[in-house]
C-alpha atoms as a PDB file:
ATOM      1  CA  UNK A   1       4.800  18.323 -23.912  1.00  0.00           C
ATOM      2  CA  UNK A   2       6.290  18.474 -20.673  1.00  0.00           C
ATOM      3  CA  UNK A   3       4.840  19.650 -16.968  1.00  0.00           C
ATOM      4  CA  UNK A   4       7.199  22.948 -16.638  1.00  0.00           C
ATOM      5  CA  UNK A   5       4.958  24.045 -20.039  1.00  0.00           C
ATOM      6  CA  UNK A   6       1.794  23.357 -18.293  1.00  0.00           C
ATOM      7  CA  UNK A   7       0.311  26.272 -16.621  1.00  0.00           C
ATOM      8  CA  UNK A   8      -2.893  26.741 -14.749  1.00  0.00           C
ATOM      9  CA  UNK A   9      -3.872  29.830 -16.809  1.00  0.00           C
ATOM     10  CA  UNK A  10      -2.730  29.557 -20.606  1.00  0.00           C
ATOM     11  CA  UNK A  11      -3.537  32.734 -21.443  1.00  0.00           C
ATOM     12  CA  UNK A  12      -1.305  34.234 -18.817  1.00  0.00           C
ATOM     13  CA  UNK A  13       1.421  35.889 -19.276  1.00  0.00           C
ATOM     14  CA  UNK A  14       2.946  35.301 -15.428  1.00  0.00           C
ATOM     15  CA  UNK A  15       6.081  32.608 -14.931  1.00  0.00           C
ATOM     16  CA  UNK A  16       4.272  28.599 -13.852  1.00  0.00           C
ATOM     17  CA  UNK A  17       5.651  29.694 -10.033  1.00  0.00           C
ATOM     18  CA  UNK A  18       2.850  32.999  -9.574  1.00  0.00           C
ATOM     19  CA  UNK A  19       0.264  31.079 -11.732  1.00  0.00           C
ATOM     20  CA  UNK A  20       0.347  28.419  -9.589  1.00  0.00           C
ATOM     21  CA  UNK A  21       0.419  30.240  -6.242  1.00  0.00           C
ATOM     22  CA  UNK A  22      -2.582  32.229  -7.338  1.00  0.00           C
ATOM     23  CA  UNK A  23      -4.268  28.820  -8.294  1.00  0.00           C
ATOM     24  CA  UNK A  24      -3.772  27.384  -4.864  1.00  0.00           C
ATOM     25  CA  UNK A  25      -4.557  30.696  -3.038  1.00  0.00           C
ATOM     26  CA  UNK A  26      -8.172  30.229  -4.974  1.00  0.00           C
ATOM     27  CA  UNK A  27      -8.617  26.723  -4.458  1.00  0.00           C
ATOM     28  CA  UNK A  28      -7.297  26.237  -0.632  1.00  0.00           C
ATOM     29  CA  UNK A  29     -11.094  26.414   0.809  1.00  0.00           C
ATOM     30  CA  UNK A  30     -12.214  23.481  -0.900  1.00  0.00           C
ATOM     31  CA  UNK A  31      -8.707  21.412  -1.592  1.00  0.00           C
ATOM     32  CA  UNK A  32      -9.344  18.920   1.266  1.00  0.00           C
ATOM     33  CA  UNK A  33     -12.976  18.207   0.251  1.00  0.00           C
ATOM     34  CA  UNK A  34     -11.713  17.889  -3.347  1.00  0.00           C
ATOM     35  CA  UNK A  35      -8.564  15.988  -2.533  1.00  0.00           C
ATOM     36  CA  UNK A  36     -11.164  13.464  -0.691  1.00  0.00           C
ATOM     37  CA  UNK A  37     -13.657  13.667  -3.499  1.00  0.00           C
ATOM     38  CA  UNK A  38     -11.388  13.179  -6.494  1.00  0.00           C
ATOM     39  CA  UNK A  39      -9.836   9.612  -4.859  1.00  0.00           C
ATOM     40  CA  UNK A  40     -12.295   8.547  -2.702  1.00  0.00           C
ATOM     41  CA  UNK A  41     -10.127   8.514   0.125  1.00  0.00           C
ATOM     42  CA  UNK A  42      -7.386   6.173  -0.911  1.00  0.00           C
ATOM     43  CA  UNK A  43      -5.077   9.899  -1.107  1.00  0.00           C
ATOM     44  CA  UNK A  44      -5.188   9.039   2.659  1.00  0.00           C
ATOM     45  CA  UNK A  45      -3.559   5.466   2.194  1.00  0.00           C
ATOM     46  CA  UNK A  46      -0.926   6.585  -0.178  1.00  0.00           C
ATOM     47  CA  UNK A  47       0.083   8.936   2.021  1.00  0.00           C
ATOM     48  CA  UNK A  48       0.203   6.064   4.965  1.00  0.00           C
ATOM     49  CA  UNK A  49       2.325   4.128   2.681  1.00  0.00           C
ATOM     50  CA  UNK A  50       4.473   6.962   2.061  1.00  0.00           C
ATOM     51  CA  UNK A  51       5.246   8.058   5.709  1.00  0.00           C
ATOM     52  CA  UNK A  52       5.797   4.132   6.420  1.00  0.00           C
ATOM     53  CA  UNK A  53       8.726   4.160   4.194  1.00  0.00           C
ATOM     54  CA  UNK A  54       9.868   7.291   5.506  1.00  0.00           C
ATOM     55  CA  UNK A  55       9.321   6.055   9.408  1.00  0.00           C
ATOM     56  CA  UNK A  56      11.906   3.037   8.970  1.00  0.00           C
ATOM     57  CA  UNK A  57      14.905   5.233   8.638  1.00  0.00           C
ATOM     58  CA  UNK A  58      13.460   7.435  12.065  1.00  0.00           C
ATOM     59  CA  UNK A  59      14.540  10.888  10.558  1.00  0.00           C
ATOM     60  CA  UNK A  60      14.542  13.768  13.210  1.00  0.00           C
ATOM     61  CA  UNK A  61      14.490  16.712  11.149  1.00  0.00           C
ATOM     62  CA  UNK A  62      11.714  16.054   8.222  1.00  0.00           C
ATOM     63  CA  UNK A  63      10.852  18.970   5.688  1.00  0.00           C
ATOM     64  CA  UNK A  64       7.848  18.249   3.456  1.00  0.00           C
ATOM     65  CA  UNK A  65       7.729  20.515   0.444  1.00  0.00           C
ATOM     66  CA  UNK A  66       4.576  21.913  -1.521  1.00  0.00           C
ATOM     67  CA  UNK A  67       3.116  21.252   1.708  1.00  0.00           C
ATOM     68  CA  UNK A  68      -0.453  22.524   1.090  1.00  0.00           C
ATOM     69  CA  UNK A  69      -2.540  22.070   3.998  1.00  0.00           C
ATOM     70  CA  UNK A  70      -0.421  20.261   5.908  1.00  0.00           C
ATOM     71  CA  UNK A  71      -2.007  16.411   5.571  1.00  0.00           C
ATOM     72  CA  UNK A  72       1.481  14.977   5.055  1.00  0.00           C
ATOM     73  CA  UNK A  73       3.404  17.075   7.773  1.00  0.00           C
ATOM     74  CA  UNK A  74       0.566  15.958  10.401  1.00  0.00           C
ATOM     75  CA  UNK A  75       1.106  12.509   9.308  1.00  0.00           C
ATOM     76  CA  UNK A  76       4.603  12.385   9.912  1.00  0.00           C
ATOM     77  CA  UNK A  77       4.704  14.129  12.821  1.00  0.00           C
ATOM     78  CA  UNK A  78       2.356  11.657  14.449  1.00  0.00           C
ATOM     79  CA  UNK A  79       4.176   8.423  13.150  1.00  0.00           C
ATOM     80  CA  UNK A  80       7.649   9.628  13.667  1.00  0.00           C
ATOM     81  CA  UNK A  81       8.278  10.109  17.818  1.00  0.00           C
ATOM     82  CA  UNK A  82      11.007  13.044  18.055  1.00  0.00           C
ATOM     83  CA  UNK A  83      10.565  14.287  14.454  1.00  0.00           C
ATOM     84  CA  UNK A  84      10.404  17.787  13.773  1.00  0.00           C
ATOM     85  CA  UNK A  85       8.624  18.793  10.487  1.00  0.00           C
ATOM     86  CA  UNK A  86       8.932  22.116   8.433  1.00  0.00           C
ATOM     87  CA  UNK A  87       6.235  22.618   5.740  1.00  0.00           C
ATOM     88  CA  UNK A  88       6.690  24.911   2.874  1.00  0.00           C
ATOM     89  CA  UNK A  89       4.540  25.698  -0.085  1.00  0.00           C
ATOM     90  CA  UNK A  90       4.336  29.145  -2.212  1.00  0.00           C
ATOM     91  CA  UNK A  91       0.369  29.889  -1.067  1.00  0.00           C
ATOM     92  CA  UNK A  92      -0.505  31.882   1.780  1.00  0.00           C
ATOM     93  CA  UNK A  93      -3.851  30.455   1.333  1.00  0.00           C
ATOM     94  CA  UNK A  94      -3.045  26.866   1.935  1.00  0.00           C
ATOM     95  CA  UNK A  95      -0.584  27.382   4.520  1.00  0.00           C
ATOM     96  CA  UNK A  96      -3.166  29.261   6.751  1.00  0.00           C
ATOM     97  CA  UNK A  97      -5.453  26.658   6.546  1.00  0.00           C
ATOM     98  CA  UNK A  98      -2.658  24.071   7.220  1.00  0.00           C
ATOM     99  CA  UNK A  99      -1.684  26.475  10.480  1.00  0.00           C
ATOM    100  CA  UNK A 100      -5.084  25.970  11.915  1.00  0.00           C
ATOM    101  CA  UNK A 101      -5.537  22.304  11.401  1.00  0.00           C
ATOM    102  CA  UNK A 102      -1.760  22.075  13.363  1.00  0.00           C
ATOM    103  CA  UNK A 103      -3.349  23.866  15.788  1.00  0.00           C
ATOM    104  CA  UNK A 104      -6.898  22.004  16.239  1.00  0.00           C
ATOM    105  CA  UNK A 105      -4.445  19.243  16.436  1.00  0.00           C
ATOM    106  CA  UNK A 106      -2.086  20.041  19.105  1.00  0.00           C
ATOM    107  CA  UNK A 107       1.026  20.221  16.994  1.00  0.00           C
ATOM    108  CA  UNK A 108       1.971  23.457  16.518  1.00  0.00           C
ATOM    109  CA  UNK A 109       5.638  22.631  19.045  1.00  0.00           C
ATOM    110  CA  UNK A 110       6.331  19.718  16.242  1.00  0.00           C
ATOM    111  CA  UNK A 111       5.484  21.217  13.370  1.00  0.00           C
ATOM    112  CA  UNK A 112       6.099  24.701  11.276  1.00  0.00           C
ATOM    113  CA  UNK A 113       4.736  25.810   8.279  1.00  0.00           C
ATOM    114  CA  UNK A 114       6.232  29.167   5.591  1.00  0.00           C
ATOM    115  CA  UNK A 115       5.645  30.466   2.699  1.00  0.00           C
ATOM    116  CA  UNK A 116       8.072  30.145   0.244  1.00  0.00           C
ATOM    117  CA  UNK A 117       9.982  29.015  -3.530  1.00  0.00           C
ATOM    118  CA  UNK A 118      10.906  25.796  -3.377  1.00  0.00           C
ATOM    119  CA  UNK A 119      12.766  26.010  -6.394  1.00  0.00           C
ATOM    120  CA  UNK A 120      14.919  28.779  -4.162  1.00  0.00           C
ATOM    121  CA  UNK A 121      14.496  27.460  -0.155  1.00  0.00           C
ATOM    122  CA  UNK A 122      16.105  29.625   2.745  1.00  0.00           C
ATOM    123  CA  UNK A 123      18.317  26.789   4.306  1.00  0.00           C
ATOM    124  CA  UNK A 124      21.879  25.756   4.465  1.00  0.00           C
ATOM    125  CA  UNK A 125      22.855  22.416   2.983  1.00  0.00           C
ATOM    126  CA  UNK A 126      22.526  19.191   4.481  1.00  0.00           C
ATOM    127  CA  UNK A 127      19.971  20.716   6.837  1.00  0.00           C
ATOM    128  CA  UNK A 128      17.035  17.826   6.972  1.00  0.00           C
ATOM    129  CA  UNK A 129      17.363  14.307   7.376  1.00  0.00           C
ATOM    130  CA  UNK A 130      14.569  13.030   5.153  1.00  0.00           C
ATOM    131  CA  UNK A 131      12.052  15.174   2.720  1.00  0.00           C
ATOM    132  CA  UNK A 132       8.845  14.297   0.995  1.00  0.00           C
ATOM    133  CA  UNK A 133       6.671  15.777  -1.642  1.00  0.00           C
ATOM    134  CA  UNK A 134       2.844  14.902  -1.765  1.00  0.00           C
ATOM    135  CA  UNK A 135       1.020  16.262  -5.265  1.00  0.00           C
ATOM    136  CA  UNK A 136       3.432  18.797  -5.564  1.00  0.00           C
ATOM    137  CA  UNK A 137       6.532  18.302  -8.205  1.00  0.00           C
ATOM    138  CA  UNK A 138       4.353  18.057 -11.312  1.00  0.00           C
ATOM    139  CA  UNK A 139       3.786  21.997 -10.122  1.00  0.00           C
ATOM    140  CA  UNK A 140       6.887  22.856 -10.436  1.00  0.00           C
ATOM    141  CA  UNK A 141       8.564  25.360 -12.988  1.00  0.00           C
ATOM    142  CA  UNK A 142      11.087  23.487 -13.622  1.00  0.00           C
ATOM    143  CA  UNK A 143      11.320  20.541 -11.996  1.00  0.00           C
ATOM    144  CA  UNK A 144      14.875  19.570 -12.057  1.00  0.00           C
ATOM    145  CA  UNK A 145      15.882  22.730 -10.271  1.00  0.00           C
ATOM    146  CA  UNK A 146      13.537  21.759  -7.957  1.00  0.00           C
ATOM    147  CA  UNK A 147      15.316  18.223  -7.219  1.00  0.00           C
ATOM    148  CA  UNK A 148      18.321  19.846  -6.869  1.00  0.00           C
ATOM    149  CA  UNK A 149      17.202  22.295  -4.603  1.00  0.00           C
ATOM    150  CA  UNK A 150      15.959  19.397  -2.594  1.00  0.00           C
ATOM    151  CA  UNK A 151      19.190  17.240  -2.698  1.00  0.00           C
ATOM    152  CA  UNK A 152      21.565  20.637  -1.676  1.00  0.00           C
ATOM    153  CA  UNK A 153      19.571  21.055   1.739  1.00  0.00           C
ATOM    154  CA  UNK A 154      19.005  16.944   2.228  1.00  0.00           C
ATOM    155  CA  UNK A 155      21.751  15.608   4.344  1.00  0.00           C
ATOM    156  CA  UNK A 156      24.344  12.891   2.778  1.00  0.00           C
ATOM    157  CA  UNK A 157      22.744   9.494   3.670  1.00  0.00           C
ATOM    158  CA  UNK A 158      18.834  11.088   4.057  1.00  0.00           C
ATOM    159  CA  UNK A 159      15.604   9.823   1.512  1.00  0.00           C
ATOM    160  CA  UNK A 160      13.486  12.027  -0.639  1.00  0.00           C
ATOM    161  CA  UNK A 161      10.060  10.333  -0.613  1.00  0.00           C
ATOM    162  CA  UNK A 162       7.884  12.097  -3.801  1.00  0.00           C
ATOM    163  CA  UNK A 163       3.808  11.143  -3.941  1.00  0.00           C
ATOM    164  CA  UNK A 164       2.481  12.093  -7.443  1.00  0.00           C
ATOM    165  CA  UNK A 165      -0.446  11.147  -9.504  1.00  0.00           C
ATOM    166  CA  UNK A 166       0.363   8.614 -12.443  1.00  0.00           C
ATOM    167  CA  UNK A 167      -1.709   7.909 -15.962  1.00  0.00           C
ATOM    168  CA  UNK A 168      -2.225   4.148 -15.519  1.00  0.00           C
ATOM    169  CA  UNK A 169      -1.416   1.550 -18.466  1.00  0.00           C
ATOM    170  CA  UNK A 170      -3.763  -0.923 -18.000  1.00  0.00           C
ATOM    171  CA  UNK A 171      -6.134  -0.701 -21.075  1.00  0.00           C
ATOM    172  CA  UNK A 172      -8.954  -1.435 -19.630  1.00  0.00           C
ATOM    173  CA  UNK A 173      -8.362   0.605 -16.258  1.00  0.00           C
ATOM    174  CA  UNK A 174      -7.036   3.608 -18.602  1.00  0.00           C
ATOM    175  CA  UNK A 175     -10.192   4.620 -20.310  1.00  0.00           C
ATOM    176  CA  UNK A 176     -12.325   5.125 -17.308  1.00  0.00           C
ATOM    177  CA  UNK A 177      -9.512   6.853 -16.059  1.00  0.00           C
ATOM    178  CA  UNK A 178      -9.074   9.567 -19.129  1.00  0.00           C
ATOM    179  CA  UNK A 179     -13.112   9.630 -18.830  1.00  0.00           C
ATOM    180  CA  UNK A 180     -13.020  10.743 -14.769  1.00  0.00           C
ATOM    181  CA  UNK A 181      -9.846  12.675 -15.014  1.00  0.00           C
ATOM    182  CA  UNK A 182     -10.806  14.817 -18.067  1.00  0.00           C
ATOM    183  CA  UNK A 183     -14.879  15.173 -17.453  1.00  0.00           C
ATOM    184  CA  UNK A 184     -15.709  14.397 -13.913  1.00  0.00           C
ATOM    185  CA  UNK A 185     -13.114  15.979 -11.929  1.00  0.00           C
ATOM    186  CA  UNK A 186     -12.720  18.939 -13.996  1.00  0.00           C
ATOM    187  CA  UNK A 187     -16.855  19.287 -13.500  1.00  0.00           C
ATOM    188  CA  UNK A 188     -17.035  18.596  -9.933  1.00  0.00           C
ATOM    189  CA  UNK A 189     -14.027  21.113  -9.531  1.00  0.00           C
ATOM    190  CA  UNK A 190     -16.432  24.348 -11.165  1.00  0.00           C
ATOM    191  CA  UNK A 191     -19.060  23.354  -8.717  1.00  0.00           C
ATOM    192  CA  UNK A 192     -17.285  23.163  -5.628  1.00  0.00           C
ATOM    193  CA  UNK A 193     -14.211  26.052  -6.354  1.00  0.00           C
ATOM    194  CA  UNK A 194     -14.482  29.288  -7.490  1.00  0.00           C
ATOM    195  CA  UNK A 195     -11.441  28.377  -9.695  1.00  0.00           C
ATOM    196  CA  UNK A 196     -13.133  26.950 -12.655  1.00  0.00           C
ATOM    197  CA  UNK A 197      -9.691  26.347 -14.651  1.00  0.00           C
ATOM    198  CA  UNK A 198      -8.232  24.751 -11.801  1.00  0.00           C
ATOM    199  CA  UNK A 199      -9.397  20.991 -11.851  1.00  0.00           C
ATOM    200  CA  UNK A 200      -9.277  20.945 -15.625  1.00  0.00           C
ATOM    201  CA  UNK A 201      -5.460  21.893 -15.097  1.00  0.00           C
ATOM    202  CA  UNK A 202      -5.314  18.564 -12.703  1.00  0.00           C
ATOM    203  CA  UNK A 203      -5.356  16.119 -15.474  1.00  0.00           C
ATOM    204  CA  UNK A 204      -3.335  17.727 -17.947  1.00  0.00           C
ATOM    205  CA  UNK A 205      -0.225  18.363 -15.270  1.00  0.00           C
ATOM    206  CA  UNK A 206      -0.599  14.739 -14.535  1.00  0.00           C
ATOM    207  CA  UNK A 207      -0.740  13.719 -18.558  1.00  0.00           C
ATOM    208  CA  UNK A 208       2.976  15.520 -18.623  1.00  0.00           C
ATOM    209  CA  UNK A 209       4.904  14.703 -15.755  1.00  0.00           C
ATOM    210  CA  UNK A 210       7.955  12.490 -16.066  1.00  0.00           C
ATOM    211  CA  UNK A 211       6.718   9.057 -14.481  1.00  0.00           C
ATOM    212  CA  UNK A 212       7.661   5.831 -12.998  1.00  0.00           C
ATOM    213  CA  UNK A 213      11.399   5.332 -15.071  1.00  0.00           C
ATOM    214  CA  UNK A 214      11.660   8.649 -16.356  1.00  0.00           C
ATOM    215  CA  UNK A 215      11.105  10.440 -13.193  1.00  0.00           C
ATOM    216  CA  UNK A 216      13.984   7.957 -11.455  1.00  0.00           C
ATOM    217  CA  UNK A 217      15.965   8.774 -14.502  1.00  0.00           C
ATOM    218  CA  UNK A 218      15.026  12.512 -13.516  1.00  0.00           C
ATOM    219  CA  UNK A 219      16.364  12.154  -9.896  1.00  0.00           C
ATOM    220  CA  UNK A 220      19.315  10.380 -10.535  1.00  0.00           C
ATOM    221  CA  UNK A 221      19.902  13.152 -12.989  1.00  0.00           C
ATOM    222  CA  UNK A 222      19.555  15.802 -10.099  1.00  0.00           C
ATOM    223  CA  UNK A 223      22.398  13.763  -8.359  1.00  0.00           C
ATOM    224  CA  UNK A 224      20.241  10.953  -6.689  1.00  0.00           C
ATOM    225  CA  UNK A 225      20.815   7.639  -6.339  1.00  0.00           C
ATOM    226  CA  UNK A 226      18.952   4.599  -5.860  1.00  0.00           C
ATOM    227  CA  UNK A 227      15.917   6.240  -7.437  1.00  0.00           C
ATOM    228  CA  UNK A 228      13.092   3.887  -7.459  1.00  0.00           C
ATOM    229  CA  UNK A 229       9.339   3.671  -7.156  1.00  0.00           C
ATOM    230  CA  UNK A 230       6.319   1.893  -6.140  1.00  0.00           C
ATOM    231  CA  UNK A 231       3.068   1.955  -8.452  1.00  0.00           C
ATOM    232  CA  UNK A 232       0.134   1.990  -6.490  1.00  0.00           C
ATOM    233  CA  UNK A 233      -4.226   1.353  -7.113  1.00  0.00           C
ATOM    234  CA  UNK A 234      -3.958   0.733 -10.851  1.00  0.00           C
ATOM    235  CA  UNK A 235      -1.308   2.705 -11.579  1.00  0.00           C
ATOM    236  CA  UNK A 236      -3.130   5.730 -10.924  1.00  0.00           C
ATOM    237  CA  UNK A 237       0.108   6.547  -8.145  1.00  0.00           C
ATOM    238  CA  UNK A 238       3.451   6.388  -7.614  1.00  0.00           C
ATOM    239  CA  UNK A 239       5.527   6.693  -4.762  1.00  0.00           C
ATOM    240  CA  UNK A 240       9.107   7.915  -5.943  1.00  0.00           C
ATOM    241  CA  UNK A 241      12.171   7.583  -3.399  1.00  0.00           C
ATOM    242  CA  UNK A 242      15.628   8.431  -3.769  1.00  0.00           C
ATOM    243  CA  UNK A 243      18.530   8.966  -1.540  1.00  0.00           C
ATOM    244  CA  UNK A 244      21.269  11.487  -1.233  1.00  0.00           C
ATOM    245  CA  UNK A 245      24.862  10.678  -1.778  1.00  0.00           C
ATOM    246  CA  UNK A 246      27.176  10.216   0.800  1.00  0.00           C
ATOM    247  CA  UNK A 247      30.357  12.064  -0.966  1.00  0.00           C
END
């Protein structure tokens, strides 16, 4: 089973795109608390990690996709002098929290946050210089589309940097991990959200993406090259990167 036939809400009858919006829309209140919760903070060094890789090639104009709150975009804005970041992400719920936090921050000239498909994104080719993707492509409806859609409006030369949640190999570490991912989270998540199929969908969308070789395999597919990644804390995370073509 892959992640495009993994949907928030079995039983409904709506395309992966407006479950998933609806999902995020519920959950946006407590996503930061639960994005804290779930890894104990390390989501916080992954995402360092990520933006260092990202920093050495000093993009200017960065667009992070499936933005959410905005964690990522704040990140890079801060790290990167004279970058510009546009978030995007299909819920109005999580964008309007991200908004505020840009705000409370003092970033609002640096960085810009919409609403919108990102299998179907408003700009022009070779419009941004680098993009990333934190949590987000195992959400897509069909995730090759959405790699596309990324390398049409990346420049020729510029990086897509992809975050995403990995099952770990390690016998020993993979156990406790099933055990956490599948009962704890999914628990936690009914007492905290009002969403109670939401953090039981978590593990299951991670159980299905493509990962480590056969999400390079994926990108290069897409027209990528130089796919590679970087397994992080047991396995449990990958950092994908990839770089556009430059003819």
């Amino acid at each position: 089973m892959n992640c495009e036939s993994i949907n928030p809400y079995s039983s409904d009858p709506r395309s992966k795109t407006e479950q998933v919006k609806t999902m995020f829309d519920n959950i946006a209140p407590a996503y930061d608390f639960m994005n804290r919760a779930m890894t104990f903070g390390i989501d916080r060094i992954w995402r360092r990690k990520a933006v260092d890789m990202v920093a050495k090639r000093s993009p200017r104009r960065i667009l992070d996709v499936a933005t959410g709150t905005g964690d990522l975009a704040m990140l890079l804005a801060r790290r990167i002098e004279g970058s510009e970041v546009t978030g995007i992400d299909l819920s109005e719920g999580m964008i309007e929290i991200g908004r505020k936090k840009i705000a409370e921050a003092g970033l609002s000239h640096r960085i810009s946050m919409q609403c919108g498909d990102c299998l179907q994104m408003p700009w022009g080719d070779d419009t941004f210089d680098a993009i990333t993707v934190a949590y987000g492509v195992r959400n897509f409806e069909n995730l090759l589309r959405g790699y596309r859609e990324m390398l049409r409006v990346l420049r020729p030369g510029g990086v897509l940097t992809v975050i995403e949640l990995s099952t770990p190999s390690n016998p020993i570490v993979k156990p406790m991990y099933k055990l956490y991912t599948r009962w704890i989270i999914p628990t936690v998540g009914r007492m905290v959200s009002k969403d109670v199929r939401a953090y039981a969908y978590l593990p299951e969308s991670i159980a299905a993406v493509p990962q480590r070789n056969a999400m390079t395999e994926l990108m290069e597919q897409a027209g990528f090259k130089e796919a590679a990644y970087r397994s992080l804390t047991f396995g449990t995370c990958c950092i994908y990167t990839a770089i556009k073509p430059n003819h």
